[in-house]
N, C-alpha and C. Protein backbone atom coordinates (compact mmCIF):
# COMPACT_ATOMS: atom_id res chain seq x y z
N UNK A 1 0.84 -1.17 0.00
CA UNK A 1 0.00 0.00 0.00
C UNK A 1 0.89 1.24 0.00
N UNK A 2 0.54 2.14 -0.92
CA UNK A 2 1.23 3.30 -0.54
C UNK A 2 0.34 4.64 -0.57
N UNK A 3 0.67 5.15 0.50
CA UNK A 3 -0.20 6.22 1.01
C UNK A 3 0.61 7.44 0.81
N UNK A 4 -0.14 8.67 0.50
CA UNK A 4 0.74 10.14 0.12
C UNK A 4 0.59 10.90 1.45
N UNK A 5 1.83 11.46 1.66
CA UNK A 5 1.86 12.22 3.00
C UNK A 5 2.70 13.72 2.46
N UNK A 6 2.47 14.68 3.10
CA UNK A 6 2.81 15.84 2.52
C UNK A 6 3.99 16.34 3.90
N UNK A 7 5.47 16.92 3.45
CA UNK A 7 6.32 17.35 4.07
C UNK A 7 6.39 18.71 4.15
N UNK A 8 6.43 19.41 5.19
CA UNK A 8 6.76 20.99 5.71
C UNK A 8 7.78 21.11 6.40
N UNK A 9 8.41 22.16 5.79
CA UNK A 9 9.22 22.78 7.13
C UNK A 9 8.82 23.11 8.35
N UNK A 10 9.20 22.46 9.77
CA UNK A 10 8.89 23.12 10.93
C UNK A 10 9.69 24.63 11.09
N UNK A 11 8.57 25.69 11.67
CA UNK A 11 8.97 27.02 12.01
C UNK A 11 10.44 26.76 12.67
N UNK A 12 10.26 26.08 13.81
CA UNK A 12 11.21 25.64 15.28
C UNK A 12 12.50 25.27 14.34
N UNK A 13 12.83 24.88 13.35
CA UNK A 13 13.31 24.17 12.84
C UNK A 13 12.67 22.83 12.36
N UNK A 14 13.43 21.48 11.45
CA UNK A 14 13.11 20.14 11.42
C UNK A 14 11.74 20.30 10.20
N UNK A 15 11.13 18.96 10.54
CA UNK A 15 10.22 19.04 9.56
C UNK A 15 9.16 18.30 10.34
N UNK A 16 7.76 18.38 9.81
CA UNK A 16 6.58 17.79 10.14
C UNK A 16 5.71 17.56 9.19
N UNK A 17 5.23 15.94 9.18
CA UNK A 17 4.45 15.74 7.40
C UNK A 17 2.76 15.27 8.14
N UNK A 18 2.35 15.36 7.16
CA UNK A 18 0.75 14.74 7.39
C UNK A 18 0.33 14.03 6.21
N UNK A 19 -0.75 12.92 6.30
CA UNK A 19 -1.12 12.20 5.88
C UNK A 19 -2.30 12.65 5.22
N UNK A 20 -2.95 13.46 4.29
CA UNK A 20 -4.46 13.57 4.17
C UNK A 20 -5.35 12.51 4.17
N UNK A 21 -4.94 11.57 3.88
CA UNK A 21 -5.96 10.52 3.75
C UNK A 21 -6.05 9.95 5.09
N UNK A 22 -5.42 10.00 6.45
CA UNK A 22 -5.71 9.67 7.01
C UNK A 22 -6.22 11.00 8.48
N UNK A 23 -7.35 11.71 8.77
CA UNK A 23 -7.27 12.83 9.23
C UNK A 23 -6.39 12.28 10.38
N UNK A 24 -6.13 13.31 11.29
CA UNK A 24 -5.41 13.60 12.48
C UNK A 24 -3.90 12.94 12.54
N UNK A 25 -3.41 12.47 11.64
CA UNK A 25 -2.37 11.64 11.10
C UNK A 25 -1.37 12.34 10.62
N UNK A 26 0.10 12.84 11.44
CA UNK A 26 0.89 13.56 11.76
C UNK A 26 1.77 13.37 12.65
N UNK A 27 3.11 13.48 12.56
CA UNK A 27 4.28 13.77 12.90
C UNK A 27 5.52 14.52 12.78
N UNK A 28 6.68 14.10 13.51
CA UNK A 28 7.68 15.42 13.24
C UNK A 28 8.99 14.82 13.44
N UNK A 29 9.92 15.22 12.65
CA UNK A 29 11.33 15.06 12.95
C UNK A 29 12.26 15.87 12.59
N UNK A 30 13.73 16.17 13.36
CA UNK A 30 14.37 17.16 13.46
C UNK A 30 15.28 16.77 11.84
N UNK A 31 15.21 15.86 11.20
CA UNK A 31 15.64 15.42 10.38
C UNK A 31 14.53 14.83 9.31
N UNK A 32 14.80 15.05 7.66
CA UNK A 32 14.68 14.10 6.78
C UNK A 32 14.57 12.43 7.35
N UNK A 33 15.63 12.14 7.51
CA UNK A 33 15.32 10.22 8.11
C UNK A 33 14.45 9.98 9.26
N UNK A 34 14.66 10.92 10.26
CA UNK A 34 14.04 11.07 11.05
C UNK A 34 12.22 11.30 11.14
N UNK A 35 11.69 12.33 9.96
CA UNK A 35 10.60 12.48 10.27
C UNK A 35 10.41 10.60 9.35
N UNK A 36 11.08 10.37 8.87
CA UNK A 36 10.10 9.10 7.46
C UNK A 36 10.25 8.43 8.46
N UNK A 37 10.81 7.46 9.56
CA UNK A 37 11.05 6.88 10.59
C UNK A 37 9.54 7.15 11.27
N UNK A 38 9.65 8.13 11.92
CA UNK A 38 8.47 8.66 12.63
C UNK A 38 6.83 8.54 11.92
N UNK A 39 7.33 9.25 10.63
CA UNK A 39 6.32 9.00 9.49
C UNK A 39 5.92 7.46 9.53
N UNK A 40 6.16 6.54 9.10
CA UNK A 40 6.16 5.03 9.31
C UNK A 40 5.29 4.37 10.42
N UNK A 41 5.85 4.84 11.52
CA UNK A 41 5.02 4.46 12.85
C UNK A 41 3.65 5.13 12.96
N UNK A 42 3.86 6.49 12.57
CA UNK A 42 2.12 6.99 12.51
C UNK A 42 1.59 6.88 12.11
N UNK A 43 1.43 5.74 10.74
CA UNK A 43 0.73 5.46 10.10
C UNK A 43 0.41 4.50 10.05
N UNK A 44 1.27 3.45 10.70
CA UNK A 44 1.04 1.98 11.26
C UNK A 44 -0.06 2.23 12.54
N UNK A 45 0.69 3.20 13.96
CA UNK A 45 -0.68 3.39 14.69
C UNK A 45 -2.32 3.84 14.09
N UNK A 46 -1.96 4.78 13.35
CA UNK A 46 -3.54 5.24 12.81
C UNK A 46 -4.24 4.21 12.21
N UNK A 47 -3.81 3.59 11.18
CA UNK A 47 -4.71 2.00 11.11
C UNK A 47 -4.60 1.09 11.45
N UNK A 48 -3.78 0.85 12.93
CA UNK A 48 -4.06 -0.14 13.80
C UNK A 48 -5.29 0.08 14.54
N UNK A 49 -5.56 1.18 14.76
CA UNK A 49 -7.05 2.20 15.46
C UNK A 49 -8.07 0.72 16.02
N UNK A 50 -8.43 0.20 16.58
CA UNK A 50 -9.44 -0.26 16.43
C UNK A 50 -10.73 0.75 16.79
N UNK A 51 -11.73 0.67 16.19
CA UNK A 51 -12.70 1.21 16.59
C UNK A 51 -13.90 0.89 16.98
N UNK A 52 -14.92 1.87 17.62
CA UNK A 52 -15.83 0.77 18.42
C UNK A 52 -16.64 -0.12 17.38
N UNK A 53 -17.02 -1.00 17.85
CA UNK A 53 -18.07 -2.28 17.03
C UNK A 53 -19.46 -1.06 16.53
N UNK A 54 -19.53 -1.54 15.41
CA UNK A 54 -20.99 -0.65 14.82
C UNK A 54 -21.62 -2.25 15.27
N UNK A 55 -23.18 -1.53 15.92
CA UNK A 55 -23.91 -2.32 15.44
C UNK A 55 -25.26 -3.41 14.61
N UNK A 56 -24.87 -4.11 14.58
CA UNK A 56 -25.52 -5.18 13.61
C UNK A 56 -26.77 -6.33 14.18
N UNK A 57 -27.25 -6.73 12.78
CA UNK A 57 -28.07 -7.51 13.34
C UNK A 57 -28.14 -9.04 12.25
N UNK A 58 -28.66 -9.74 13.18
CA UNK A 58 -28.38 -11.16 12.06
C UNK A 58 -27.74 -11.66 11.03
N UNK A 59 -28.43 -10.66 10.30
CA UNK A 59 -28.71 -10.36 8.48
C UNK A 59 -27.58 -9.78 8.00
N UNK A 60 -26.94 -9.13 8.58
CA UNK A 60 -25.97 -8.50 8.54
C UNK A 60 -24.51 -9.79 8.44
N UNK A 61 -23.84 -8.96 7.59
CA UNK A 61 -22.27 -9.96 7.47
C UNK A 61 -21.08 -9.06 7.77
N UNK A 62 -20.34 -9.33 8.90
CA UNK A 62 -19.06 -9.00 8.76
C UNK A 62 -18.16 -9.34 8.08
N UNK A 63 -17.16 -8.75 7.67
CA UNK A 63 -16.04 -9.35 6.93
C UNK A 63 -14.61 -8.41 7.46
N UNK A 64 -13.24 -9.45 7.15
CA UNK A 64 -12.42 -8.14 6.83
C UNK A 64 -11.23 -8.00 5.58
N UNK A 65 -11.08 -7.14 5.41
CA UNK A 65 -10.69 -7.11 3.97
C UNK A 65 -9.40 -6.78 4.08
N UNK A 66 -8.00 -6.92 3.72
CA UNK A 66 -6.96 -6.65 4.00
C UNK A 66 -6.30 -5.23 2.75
N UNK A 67 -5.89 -4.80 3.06
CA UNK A 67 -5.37 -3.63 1.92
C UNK A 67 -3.88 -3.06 2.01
């Protein structure tokens, strides 16, 4: 999977990128290697997310789909 994340200069110095596709999905590093490092893990946490159970009834089918 590859997901687009957008890089900025931090004011403070360093840099800080975000993910659009994933909202609130953001990090920072004082370095290039550093933020993609960082970058990496925040994007592994954000869709590790579990979230609460919607719910269902009978008729209904869960599934899960890998991507």
């Amino acid at each position: 999977m590859k997901i687009r994340a957008i890089i900025h200069p931090a004011e403070e110095g360093g840099f800080w990128a975000e993910v659009p596709a994933i909202p609130g999905c953001a990090t920072q590093g004082e370095t290039k290697e550093e933020l993609l490092r960082n970058l990496r893990e925040a994007i592994e946490g954000c869709l590790s997310v579990e979230l609460e159970p919607q719910a269902s009834t009978d008729k209904d089918q869960v599934i899960e789909i890998a991507v």
